[in-house]
PDB file of N, CA and C in Angstrom:
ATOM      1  N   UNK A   1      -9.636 -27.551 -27.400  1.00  0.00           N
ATOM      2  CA  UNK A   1      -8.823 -27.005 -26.330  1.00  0.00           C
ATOM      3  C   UNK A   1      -9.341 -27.570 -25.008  1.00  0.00           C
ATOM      4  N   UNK A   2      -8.554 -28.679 -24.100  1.00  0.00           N
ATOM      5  CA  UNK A   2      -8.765 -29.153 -22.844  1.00  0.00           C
ATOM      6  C   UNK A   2      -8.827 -27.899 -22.036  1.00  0.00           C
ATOM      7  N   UNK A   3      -9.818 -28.045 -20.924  1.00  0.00           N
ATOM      8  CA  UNK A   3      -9.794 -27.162 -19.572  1.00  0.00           C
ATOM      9  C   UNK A   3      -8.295 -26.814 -19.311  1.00  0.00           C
ATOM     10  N   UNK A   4      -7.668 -27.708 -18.889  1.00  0.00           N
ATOM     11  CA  UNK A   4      -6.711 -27.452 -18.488  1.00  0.00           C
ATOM     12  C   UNK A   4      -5.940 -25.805 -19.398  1.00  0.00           C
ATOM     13  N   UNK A   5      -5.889 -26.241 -20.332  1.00  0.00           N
ATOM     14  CA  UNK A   5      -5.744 -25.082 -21.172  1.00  0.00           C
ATOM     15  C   UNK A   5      -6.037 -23.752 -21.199  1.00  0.00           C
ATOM     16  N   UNK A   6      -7.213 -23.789 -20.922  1.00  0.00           N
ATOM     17  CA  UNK A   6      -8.178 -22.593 -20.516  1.00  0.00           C
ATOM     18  C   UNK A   6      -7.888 -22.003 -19.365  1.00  0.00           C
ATOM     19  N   UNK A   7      -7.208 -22.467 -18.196  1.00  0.00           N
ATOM     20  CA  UNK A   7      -6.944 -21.874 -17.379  1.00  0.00           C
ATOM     21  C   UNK A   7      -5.746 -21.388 -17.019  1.00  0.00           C
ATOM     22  N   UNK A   8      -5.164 -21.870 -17.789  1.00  0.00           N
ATOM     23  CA  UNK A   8      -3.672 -20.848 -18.128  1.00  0.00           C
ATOM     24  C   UNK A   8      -3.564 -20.067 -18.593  1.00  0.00           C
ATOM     25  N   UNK A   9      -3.720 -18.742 -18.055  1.00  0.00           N
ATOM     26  CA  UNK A   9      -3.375 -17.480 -18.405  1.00  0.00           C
ATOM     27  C   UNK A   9      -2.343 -16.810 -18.510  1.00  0.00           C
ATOM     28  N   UNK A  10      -2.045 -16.181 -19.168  1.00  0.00           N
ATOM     29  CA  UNK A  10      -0.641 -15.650 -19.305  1.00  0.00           C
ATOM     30  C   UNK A  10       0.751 -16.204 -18.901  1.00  0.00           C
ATOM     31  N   UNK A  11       0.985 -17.530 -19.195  1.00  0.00           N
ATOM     32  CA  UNK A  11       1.961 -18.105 -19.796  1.00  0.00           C
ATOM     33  C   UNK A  11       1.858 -18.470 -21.168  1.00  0.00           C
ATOM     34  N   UNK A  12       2.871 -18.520 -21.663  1.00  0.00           N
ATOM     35  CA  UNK A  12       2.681 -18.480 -22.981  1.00  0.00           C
ATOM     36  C   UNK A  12       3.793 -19.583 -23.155  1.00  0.00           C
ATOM     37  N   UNK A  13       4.983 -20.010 -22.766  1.00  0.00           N
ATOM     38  CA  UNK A  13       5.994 -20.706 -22.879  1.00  0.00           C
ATOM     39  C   UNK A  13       7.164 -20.494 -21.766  1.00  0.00           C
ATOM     40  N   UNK A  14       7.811 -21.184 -21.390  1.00  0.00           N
ATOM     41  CA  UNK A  14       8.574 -21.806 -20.518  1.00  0.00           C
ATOM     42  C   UNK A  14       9.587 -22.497 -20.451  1.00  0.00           C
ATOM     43  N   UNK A  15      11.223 -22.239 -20.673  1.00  0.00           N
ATOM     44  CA  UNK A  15      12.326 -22.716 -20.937  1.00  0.00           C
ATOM     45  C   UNK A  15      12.708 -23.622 -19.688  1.00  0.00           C
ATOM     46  N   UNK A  16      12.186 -23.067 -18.933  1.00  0.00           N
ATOM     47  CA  UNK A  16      12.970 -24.188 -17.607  1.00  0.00           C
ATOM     48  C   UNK A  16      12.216 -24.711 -17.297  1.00  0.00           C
ATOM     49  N   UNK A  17      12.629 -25.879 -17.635  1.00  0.00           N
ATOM     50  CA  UNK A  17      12.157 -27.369 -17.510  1.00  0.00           C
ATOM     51  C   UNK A  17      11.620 -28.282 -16.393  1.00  0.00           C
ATOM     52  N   UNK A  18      12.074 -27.309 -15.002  1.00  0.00           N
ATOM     53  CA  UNK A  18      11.629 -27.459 -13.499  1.00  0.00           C
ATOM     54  C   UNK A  18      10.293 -26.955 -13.578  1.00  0.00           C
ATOM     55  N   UNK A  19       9.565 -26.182 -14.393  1.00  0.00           N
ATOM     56  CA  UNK A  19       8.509 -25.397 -14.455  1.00  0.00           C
ATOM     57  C   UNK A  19       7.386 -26.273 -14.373  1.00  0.00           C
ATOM     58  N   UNK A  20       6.332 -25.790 -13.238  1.00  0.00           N
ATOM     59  CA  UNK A  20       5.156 -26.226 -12.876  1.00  0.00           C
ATOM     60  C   UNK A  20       4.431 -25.154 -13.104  1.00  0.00           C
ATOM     61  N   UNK A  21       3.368 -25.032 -13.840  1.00  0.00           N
ATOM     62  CA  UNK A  21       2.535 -24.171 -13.464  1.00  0.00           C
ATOM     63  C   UNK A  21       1.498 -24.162 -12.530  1.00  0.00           C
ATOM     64  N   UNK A  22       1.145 -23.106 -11.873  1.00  0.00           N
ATOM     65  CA  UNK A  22       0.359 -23.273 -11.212  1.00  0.00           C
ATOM     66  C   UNK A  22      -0.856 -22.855 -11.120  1.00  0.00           C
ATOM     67  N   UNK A  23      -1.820 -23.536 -11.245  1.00  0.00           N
ATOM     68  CA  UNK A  23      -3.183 -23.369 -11.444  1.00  0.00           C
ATOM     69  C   UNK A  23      -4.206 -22.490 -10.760  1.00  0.00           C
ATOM     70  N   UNK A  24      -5.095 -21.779 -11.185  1.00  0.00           N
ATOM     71  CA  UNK A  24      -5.741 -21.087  -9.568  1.00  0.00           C
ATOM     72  C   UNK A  24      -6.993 -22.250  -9.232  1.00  0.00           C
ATOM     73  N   UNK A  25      -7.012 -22.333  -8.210  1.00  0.00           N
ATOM     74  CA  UNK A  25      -8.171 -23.067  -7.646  1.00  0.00           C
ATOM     75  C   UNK A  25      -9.130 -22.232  -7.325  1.00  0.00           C
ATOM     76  N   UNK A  26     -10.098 -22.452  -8.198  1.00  0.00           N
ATOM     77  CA  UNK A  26     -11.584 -21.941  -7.789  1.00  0.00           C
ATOM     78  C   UNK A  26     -11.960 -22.620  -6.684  1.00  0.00           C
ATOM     79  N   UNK A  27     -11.862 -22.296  -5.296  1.00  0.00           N
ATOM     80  CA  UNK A  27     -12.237 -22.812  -4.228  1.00  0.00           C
ATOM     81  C   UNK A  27     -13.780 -22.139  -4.176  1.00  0.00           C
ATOM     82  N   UNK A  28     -14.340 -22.983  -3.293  1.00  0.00           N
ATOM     83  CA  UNK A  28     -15.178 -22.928  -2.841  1.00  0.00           C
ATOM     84  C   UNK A  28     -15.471 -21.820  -1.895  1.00  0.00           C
ATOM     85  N   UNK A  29     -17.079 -20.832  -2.545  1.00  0.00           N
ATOM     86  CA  UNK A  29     -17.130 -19.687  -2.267  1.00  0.00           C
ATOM     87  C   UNK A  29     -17.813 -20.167  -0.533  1.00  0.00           C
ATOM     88  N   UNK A  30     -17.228 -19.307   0.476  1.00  0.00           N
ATOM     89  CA  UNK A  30     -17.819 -19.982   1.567  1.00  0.00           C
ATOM     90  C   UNK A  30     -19.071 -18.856   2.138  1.00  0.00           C
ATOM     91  N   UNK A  31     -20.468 -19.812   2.416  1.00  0.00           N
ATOM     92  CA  UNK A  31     -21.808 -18.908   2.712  1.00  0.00           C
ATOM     93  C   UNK A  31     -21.595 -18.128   3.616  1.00  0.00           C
ATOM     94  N   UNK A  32     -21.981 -16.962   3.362  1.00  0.00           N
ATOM     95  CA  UNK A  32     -21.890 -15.758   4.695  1.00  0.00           C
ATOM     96  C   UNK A  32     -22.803 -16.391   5.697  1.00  0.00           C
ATOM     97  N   UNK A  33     -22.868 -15.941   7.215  1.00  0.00           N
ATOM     98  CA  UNK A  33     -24.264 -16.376   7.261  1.00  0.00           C
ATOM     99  C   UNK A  33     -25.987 -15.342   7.018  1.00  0.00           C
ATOM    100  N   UNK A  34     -26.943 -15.790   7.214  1.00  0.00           N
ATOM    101  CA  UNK A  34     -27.887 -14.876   6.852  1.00  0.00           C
ATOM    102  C   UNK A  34     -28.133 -13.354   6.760  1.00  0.00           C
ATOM    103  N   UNK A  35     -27.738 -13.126   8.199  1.00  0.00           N
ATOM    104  CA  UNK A  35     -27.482 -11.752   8.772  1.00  0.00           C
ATOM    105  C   UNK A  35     -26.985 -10.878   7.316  1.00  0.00           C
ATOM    106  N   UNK A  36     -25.974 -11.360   7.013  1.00  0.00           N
ATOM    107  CA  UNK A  36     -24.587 -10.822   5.925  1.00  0.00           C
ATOM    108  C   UNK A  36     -25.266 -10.529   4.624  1.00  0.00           C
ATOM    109  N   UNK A  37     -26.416 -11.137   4.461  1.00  0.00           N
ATOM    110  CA  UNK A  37     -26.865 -11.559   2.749  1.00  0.00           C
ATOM    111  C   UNK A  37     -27.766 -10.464   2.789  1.00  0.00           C
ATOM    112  N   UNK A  38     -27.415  -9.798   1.072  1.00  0.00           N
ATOM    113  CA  UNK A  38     -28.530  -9.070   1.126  1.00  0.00           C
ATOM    114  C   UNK A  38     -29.096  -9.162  -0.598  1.00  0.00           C
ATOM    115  N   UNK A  39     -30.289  -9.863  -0.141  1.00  0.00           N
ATOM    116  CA  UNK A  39     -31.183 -10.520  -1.264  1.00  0.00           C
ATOM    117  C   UNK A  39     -32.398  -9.543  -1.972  1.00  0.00           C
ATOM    118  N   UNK A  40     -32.455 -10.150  -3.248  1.00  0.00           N
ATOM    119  CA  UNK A  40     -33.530  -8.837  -3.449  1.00  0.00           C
ATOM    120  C   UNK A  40     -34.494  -9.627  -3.886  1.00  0.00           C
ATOM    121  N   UNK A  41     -36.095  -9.077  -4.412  1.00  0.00           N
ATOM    122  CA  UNK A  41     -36.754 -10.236  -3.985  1.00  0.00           C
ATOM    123  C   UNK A  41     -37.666  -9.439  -5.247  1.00  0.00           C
ATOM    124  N   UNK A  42     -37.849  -9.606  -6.681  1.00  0.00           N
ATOM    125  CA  UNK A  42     -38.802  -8.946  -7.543  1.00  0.00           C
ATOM    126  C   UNK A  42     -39.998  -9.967  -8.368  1.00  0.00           C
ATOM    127  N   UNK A  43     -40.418  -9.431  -8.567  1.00  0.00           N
ATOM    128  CA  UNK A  43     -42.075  -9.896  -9.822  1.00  0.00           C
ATOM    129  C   UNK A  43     -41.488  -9.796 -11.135  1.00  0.00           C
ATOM    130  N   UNK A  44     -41.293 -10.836 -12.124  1.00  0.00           N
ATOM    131  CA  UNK A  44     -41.454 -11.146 -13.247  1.00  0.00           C
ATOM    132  C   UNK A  44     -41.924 -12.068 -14.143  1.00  0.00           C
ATOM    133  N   UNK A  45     -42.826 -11.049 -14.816  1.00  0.00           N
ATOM    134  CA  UNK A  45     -43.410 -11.842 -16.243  1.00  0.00           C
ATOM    135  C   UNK A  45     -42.956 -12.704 -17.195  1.00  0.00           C
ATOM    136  N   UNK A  46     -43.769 -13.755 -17.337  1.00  0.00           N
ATOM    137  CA  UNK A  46     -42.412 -14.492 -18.308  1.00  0.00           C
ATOM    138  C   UNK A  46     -43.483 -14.445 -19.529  1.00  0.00           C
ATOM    139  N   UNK A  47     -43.256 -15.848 -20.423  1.00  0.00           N
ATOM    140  CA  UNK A  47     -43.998 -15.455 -21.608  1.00  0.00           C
ATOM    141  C   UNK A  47     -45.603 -16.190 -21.189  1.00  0.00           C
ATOM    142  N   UNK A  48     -46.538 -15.815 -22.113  1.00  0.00           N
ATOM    143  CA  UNK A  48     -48.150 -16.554 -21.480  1.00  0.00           C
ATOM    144  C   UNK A  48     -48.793 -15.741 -20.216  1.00  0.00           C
ATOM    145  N   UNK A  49     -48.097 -14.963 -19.860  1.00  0.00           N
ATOM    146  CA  UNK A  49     -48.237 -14.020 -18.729  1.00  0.00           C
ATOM    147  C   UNK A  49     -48.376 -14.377 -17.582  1.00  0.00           C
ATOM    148  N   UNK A  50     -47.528 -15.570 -17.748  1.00  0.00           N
ATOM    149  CA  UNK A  50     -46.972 -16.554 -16.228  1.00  0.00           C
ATOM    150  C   UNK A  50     -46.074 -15.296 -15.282  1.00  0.00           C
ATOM    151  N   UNK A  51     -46.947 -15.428 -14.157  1.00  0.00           N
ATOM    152  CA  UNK A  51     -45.553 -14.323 -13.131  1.00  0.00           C
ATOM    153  C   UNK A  51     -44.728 -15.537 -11.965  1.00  0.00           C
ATOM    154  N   UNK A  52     -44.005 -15.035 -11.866  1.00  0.00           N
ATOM    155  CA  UNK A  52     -42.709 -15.767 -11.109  1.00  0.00           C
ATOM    156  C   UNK A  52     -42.408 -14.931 -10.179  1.00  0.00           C
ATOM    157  N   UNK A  53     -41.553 -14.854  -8.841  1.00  0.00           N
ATOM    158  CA  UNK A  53     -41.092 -14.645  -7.987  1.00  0.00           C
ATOM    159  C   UNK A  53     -39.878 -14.732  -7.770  1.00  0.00           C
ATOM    160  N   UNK A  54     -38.866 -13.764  -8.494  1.00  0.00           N
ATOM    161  CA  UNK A  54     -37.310 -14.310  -7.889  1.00  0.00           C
ATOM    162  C   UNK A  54     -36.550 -13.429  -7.002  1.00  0.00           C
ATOM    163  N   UNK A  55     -35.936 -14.319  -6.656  1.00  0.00           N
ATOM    164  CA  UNK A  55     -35.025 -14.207  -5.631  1.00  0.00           C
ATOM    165  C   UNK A  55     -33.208 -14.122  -5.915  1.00  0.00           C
ATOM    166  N   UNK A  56     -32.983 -13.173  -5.706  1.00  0.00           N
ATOM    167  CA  UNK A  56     -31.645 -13.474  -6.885  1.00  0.00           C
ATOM    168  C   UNK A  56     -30.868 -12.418  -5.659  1.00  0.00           C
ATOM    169  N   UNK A  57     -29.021 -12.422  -6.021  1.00  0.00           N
ATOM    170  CA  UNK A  57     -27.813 -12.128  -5.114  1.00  0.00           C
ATOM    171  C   UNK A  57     -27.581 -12.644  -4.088  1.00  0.00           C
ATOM    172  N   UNK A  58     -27.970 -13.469  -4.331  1.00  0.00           N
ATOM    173  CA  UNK A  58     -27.016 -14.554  -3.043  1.00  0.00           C
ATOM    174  C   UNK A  58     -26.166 -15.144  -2.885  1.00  0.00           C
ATOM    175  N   UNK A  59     -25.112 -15.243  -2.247  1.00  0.00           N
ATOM    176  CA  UNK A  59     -23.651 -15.411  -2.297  1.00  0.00           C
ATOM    177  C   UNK A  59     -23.463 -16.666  -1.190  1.00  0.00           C
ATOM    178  N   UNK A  60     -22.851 -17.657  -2.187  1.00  0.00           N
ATOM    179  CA  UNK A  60     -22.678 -18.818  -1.422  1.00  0.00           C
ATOM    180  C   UNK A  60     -22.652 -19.789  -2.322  1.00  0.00           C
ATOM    181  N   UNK A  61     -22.649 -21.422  -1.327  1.00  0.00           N
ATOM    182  CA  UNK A  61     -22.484 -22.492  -2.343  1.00  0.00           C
ATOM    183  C   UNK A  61     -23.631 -22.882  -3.260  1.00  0.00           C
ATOM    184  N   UNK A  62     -23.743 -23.314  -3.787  1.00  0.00           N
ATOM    185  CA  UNK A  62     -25.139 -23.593  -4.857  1.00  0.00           C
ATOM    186  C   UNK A  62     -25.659 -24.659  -3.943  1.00  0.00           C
ATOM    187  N   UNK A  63     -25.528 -25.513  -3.053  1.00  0.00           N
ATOM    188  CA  UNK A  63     -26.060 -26.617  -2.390  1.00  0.00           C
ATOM    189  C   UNK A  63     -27.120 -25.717  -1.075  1.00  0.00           C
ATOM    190  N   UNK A  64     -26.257 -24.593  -0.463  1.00  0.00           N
ATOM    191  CA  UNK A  64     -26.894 -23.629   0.362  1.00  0.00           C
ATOM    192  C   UNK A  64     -28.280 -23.285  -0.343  1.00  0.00           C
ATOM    193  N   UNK A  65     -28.020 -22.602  -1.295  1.00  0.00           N
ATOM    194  CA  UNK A  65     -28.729 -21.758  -2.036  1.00  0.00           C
ATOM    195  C   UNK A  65     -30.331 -22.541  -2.555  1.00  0.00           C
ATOM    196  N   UNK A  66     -29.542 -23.989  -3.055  1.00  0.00           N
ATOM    197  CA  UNK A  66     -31.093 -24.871  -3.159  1.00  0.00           C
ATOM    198  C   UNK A  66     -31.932 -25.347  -1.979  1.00  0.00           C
ATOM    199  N   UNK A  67     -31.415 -25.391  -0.666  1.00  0.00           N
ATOM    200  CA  UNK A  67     -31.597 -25.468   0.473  1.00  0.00           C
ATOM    201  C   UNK A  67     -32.808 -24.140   0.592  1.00  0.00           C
ATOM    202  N   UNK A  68     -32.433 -23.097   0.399  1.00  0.00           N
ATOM    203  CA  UNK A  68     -32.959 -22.246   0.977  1.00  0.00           C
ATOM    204  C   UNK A  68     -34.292 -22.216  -0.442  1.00  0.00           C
ATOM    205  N   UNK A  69     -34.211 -22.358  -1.269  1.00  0.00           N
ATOM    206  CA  UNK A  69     -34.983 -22.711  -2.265  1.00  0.00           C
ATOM    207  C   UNK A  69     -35.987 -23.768  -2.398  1.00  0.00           C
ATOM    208  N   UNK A  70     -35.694 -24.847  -1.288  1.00  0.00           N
ATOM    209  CA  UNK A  70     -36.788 -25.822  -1.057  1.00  0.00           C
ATOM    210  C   UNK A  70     -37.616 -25.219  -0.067  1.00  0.00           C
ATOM    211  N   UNK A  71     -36.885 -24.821   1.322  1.00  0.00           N
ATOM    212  CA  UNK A  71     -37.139 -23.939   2.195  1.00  0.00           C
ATOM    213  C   UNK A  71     -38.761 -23.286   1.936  1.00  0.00           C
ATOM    214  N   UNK A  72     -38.250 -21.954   0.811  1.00  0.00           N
ATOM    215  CA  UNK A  72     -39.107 -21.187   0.497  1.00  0.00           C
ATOM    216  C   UNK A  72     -40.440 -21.645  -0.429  1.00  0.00           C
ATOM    217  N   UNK A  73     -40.193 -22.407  -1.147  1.00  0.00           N
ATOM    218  CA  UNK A  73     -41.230 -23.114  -2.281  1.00  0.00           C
ATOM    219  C   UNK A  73     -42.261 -24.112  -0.785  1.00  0.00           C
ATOM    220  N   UNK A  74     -41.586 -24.622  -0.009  1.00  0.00           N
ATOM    221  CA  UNK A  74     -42.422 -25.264   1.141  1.00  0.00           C
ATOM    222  C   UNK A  74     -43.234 -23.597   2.078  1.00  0.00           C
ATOM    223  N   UNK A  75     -42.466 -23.078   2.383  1.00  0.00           N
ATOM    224  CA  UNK A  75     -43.181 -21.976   3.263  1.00  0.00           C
ATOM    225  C   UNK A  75     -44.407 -21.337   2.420  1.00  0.00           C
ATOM    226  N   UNK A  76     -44.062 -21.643   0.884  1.00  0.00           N
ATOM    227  CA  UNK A  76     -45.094 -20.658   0.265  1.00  0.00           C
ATOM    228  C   UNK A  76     -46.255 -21.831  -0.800  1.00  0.00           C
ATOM    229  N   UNK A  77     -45.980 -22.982  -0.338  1.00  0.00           N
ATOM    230  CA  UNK A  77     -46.668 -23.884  -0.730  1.00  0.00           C
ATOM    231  C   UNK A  77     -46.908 -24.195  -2.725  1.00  0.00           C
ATOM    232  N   UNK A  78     -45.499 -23.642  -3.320  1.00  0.00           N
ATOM    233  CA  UNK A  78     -46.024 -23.801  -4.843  1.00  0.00           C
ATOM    234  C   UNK A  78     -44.599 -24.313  -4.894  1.00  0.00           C
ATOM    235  N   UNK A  79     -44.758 -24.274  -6.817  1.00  0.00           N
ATOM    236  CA  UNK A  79     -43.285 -24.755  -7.337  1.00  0.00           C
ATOM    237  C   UNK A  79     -42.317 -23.743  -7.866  1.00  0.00           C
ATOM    238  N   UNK A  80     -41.477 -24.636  -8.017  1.00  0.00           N
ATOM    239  CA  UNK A  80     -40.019 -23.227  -8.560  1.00  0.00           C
ATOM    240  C   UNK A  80     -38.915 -24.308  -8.694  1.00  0.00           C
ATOM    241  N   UNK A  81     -37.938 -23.397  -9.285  1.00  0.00           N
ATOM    242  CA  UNK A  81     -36.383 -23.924  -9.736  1.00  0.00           C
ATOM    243  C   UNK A  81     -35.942 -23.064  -8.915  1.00  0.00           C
ATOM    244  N   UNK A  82     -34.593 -23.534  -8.885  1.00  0.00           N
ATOM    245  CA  UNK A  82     -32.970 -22.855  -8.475  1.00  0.00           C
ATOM    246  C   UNK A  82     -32.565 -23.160  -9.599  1.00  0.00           C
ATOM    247  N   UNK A  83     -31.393 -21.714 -10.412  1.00  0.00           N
ATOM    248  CA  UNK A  83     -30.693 -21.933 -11.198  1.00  0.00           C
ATOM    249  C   UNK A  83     -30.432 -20.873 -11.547  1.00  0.00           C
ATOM    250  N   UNK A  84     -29.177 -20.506 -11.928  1.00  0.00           N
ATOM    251  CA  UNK A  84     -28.038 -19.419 -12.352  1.00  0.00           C
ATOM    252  C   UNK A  84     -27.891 -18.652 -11.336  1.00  0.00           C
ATOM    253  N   UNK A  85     -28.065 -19.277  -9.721  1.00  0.00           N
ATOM    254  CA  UNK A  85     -28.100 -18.313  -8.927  1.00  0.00           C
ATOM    255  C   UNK A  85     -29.270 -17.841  -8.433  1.00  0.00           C
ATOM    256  N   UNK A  86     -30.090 -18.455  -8.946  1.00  0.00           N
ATOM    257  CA  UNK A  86     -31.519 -17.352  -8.440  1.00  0.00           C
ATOM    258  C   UNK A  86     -32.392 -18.178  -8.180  1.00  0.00           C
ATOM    259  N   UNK A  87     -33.416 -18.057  -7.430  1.00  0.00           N
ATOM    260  CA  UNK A  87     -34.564 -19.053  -7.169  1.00  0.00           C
ATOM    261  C   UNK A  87     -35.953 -18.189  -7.295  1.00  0.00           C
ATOM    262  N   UNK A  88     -36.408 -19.204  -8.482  1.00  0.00           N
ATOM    263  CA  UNK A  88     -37.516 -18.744  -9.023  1.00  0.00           C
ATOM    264  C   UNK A  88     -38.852 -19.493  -8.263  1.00  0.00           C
ATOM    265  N   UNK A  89     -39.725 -18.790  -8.124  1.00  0.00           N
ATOM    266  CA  UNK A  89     -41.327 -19.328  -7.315  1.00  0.00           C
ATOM    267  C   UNK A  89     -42.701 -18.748  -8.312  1.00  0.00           C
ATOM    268  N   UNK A  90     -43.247 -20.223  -8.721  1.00  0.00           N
ATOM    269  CA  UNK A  90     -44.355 -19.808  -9.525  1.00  0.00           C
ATOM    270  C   UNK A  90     -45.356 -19.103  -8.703  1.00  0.00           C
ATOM    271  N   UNK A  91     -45.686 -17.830  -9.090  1.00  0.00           N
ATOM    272  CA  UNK A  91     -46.690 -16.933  -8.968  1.00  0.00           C
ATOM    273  C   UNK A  91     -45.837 -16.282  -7.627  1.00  0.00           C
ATOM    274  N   UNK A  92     -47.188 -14.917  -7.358  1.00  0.00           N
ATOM    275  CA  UNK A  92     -46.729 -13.483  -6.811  1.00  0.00           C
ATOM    276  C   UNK A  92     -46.839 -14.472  -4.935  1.00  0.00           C
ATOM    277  N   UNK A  93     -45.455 -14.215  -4.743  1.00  0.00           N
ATOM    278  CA  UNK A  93     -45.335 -14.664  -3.040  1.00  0.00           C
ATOM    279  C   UNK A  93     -44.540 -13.539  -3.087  1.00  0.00           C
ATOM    280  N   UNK A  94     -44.214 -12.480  -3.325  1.00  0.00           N
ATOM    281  CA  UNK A  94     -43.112 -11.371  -2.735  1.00  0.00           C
ATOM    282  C   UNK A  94     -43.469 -11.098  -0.827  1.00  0.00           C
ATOM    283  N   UNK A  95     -44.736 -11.392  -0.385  1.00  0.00           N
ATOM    284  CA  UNK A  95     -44.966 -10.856   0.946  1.00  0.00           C
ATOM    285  C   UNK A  95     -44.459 -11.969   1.712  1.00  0.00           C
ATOM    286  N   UNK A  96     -45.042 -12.978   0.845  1.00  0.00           N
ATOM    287  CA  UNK A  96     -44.253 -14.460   2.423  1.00  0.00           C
ATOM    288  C   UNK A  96     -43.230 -14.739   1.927  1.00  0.00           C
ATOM    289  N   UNK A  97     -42.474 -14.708   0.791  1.00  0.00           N
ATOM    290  CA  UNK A  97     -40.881 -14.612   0.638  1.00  0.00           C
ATOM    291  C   UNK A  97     -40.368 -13.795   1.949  1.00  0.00           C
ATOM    292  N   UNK A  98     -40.632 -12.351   1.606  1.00  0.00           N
ATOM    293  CA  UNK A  98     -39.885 -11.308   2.872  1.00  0.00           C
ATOM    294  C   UNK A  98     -40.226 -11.512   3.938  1.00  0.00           C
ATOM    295  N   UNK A  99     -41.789 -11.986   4.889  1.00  0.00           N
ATOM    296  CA  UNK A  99     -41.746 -12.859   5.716  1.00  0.00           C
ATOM    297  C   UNK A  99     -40.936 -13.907   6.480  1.00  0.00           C
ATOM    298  N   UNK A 100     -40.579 -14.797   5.372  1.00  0.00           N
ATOM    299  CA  UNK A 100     -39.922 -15.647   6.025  1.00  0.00           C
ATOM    300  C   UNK A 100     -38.752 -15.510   6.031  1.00  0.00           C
ATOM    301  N   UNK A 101     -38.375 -14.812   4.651  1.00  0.00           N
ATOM    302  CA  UNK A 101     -36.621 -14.563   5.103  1.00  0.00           C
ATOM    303  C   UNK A 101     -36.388 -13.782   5.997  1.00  0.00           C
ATOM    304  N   UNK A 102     -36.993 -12.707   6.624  1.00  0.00           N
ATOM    305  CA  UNK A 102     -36.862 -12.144   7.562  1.00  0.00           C
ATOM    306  C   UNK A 102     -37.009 -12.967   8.890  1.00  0.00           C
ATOM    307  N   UNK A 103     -37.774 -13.668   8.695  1.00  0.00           N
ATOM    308  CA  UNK A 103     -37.803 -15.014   9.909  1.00  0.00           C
ATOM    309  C   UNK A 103     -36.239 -15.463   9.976  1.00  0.00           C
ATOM    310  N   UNK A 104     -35.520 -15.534   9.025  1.00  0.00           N
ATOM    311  CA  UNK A 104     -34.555 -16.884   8.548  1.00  0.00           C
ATOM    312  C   UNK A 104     -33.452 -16.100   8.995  1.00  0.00           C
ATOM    313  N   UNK A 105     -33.425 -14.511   9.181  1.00  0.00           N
ATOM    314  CA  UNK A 105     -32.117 -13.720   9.326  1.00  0.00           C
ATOM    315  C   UNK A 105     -31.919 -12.672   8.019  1.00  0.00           C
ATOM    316  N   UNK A 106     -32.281 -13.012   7.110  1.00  0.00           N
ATOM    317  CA  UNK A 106     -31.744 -12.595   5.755  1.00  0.00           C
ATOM    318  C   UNK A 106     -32.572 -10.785   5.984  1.00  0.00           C
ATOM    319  N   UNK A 107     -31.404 -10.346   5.198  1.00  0.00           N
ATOM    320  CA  UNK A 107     -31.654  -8.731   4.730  1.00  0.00           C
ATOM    321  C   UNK A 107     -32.408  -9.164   3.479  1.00  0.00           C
ATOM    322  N   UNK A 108     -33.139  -8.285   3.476  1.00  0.00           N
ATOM    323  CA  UNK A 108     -33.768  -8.302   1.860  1.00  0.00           C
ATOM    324  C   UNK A 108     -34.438  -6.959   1.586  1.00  0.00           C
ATOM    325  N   UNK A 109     -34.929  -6.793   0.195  1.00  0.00           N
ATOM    326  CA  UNK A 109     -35.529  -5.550  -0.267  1.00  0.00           C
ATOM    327  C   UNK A 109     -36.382  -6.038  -1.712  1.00  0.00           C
ATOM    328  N   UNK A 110     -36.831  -4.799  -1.554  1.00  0.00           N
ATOM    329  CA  UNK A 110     -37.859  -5.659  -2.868  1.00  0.00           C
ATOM    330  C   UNK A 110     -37.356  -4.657  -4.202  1.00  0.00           C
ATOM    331  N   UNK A 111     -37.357  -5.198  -5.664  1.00  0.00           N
ATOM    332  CA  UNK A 111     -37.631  -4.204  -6.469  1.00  0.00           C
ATOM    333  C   UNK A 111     -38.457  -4.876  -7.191  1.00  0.00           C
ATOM    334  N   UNK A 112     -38.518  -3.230  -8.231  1.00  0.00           N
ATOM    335  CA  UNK A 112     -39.598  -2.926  -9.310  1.00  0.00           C
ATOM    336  C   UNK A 112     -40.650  -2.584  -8.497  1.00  0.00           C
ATOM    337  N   UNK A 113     -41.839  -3.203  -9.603  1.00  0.00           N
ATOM    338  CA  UNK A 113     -43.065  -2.566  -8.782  1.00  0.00           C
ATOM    339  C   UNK A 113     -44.077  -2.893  -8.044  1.00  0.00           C
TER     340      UNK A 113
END
């Protein structure tokens, strides 16, 4: 089954022959700016009892989002990914994460513990 396919929803068939369907365009989600965002910022364990730092609900383009993800991995001097939305930072930075995003504009909050 082509994409195209997949995004036709509820048509099913079509006698008139003038018929275009029309597609929805997933446009492009446009970045709030900082002020607007409200990010949450938690500690998790992964396996080996590696801890990570993510950063996750942020709403915007994925190009923004890695931006702000190089950003932070430089302010806090280690490594990390961006991906599925979230930007992960090896080991516990939860204090200069909220630091600097608070520098940057961004709302944030922390969970867990």
């Amino acid at each position: 089954m082509g994409r195209k396919n997949q995004q036709k929803r509820g048509i099913v068939y079509s006698t008139d022959p003038d018929f275009d369907y029309d597609y929805e365009s997933e446009g492009e989600v446009e970045t709030p700016e900082p002020s607007k965002q409200k990010l949450t910022i938690r500690l998790q364990r992964l396996k080996g009892n590696k801890v990570v730092t993510k950063i996750s609900n942020f709403v915007g383009q994925e190009d923004d989002l890695k931006s702000l993800g190089k950003q932070l991995k430089g302010k806090c001097g280690c490594g990390g990914s961006v991906k599925d939305g979230e930007i992960l930072l090896q080991g516990d930075f939860r204090e200069k994460v909220g630091n600097a995003l608070s520098k940057m504009g961004y709302k944030w909050k922390q969970s867990g513990g």
